[in-house]
N, C-alpha and C. Protein backbone atom coordinates (compact mmCIF):
# COMPACT_ATOMS: atom_id res chain seq x y z
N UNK A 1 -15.99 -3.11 54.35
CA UNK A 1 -17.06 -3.75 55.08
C UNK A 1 -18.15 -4.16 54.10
N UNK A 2 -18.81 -4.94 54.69
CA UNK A 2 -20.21 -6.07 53.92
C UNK A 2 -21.16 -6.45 54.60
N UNK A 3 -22.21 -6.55 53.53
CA UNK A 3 -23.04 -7.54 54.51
C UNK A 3 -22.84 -8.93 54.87
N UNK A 4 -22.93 -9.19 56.20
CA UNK A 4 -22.31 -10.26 56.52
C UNK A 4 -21.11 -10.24 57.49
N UNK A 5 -20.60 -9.00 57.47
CA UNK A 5 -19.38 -8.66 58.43
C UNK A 5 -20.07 -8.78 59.99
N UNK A 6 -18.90 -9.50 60.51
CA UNK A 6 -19.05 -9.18 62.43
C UNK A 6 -18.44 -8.20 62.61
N UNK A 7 -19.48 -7.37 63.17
CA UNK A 7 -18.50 -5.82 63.90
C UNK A 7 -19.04 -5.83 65.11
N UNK A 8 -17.99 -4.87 65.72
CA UNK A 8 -18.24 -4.40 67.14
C UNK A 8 -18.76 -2.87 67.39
N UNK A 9 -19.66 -2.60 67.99
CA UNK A 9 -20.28 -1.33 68.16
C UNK A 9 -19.01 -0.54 68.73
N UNK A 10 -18.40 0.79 68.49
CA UNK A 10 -17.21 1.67 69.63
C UNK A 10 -17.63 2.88 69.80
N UNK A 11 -18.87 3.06 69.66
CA UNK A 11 -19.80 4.11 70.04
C UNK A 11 -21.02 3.58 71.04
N UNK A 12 -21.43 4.70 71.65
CA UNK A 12 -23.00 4.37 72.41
C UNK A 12 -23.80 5.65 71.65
N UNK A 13 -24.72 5.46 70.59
CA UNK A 13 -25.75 6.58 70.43
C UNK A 13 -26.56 6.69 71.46
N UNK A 14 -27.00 8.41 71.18
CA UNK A 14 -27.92 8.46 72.53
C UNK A 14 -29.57 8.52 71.36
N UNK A 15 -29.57 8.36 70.26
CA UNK A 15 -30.87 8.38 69.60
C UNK A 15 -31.00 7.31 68.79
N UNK A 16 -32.12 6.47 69.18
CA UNK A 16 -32.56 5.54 68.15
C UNK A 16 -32.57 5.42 66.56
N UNK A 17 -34.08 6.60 67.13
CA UNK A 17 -34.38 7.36 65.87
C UNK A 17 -35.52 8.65 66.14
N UNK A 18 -35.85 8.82 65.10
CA UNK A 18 -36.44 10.54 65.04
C UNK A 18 -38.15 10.00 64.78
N UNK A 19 -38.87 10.64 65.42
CA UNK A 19 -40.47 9.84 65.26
C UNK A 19 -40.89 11.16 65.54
N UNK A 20 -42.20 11.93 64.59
CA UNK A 20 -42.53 12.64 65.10
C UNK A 20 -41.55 14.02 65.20
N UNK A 21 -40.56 14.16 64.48
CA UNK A 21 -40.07 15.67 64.92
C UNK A 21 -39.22 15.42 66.08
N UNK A 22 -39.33 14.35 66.58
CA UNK A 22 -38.38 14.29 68.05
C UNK A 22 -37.53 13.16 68.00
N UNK A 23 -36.29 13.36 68.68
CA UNK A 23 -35.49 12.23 68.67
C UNK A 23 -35.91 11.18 70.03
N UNK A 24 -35.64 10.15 70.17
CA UNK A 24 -36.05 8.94 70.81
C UNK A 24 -35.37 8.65 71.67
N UNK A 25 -35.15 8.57 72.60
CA UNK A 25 -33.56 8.43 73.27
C UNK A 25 -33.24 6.63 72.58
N UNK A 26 -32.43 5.83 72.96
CA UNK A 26 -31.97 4.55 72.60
C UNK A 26 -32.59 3.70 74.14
N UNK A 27 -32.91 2.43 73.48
CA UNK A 27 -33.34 1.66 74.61
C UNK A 27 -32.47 0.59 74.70
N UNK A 28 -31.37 0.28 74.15
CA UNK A 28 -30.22 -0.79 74.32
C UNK A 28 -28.80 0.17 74.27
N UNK A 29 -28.24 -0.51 75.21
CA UNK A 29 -26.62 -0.13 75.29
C UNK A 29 -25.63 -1.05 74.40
N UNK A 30 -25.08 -0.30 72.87
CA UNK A 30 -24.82 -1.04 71.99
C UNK A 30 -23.12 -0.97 72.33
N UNK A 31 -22.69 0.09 72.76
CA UNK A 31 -21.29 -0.02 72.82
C UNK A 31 -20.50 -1.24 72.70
N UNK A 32 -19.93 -1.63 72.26
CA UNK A 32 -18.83 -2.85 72.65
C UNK A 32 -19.68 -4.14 72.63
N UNK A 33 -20.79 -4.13 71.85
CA UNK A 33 -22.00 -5.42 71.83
C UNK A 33 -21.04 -5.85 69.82
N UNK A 34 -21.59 -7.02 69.76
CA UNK A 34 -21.02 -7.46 68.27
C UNK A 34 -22.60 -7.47 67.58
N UNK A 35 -22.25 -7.25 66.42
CA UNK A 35 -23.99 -6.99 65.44
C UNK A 35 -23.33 -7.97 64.66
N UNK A 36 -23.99 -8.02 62.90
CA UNK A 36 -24.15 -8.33 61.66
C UNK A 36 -24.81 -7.19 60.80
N UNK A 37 -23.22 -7.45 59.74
CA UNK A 37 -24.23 -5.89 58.80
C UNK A 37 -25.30 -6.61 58.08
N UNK A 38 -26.70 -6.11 58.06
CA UNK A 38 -27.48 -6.70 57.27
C UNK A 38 -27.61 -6.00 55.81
N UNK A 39 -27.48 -4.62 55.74
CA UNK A 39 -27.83 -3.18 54.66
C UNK A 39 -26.46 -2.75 54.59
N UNK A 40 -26.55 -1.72 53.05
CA UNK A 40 -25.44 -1.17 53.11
C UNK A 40 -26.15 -0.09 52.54
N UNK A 41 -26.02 1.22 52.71
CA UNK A 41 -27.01 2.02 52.00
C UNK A 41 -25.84 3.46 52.30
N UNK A 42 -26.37 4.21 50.99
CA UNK A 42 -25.97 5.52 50.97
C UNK A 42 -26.74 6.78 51.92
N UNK A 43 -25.96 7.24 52.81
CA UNK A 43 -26.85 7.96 54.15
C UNK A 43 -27.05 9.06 53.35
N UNK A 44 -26.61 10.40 54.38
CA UNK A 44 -27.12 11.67 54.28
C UNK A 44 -25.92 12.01 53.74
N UNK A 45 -24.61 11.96 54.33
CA UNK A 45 -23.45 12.35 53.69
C UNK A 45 -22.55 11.89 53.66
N UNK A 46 -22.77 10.00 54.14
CA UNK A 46 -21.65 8.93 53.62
C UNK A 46 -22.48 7.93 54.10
N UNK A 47 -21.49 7.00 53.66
CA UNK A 47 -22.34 5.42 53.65
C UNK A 47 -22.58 4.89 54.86
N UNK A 48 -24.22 4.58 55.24
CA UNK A 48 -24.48 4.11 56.59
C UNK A 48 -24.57 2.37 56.23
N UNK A 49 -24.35 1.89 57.70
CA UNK A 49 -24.68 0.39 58.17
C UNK A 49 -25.86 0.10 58.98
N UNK A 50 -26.58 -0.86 58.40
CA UNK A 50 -27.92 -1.22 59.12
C UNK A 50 -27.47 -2.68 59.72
N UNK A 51 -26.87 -2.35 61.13
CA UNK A 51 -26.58 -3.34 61.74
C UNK A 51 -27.09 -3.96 62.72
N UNK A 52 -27.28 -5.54 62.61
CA UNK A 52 -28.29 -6.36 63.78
C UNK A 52 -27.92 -6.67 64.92
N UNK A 53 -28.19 -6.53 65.71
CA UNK A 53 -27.61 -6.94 67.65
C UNK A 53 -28.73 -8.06 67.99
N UNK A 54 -28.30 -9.36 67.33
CA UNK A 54 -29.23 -10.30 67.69
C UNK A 54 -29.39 -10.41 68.78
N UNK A 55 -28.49 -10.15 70.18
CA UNK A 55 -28.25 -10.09 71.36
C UNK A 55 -29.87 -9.22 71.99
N UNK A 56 -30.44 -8.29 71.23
CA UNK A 56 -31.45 -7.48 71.59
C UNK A 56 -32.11 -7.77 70.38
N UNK A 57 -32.16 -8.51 69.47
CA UNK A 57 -33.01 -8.44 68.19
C UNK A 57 -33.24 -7.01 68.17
N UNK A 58 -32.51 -6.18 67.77
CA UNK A 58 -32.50 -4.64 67.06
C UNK A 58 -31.78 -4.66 66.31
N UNK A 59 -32.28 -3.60 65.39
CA UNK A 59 -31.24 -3.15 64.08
C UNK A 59 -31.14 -1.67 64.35
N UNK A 60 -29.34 -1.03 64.08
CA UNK A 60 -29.57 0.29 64.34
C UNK A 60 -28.85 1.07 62.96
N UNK A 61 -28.67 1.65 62.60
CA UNK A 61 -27.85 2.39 61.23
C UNK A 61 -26.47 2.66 61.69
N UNK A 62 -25.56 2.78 61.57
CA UNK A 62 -24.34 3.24 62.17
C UNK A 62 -22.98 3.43 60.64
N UNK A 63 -22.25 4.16 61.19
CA UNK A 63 -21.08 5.48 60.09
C UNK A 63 -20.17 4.14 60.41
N UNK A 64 -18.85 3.90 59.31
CA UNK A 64 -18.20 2.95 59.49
C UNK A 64 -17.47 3.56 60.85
N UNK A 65 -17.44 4.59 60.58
CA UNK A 65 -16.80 5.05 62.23
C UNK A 65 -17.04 4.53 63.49
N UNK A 66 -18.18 4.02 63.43
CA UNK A 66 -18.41 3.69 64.85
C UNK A 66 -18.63 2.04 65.10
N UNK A 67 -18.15 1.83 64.49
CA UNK A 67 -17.53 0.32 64.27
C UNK A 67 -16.49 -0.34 63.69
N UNK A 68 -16.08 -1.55 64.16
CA UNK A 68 -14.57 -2.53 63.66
C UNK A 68 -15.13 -3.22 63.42
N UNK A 69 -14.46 -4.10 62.31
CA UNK A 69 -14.70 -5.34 61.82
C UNK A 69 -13.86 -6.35 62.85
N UNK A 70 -14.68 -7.22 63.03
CA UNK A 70 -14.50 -8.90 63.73
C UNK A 70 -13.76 -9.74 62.88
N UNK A 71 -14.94 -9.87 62.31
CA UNK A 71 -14.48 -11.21 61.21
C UNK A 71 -15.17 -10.65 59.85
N UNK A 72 -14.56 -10.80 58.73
CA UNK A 72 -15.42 -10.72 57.57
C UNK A 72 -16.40 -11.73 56.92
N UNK A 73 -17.22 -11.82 56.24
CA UNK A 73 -18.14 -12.77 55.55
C UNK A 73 -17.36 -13.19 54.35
N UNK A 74 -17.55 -14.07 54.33
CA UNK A 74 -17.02 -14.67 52.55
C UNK A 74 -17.80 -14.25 51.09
């Protein structure tokens, strides 16, 4: 995977993110929505995706696990 890849979300997180000591619940249902990887970055204990859901203009981080590739970028 790349930036630039179409993937499909095959997870629903239930946390955005962490603000404050507390987790956030999620305010979009990403499951089965298609993003764009924008980031590729080294997480906590493997490589996360900072992927866009132009569909909601959000970006969320996600494990290659919880996504398929669509189509690749050139």
């Amino acid at each position: 995977m790349k930036v630039g890849d179409l993937v499909r979300c095959t997870f629903q997180p239930r946390v955005s993110r962490v603000e404050n000591d507390r987790a956030m619940p999620m305010d979009h249902y990403i499951k089965g929505e298609l993003g764009i990887i924008v980031e590729i970055y080294d997480g906590f204990e493997n490589r996360q995706f900072r992927v866009l859901f132009p569909k909601f203009g959000y970006t969320h981080n996600i494990s290659p696990n919880g996504m398929e590739v669509i189509n690749e970028a050139r």
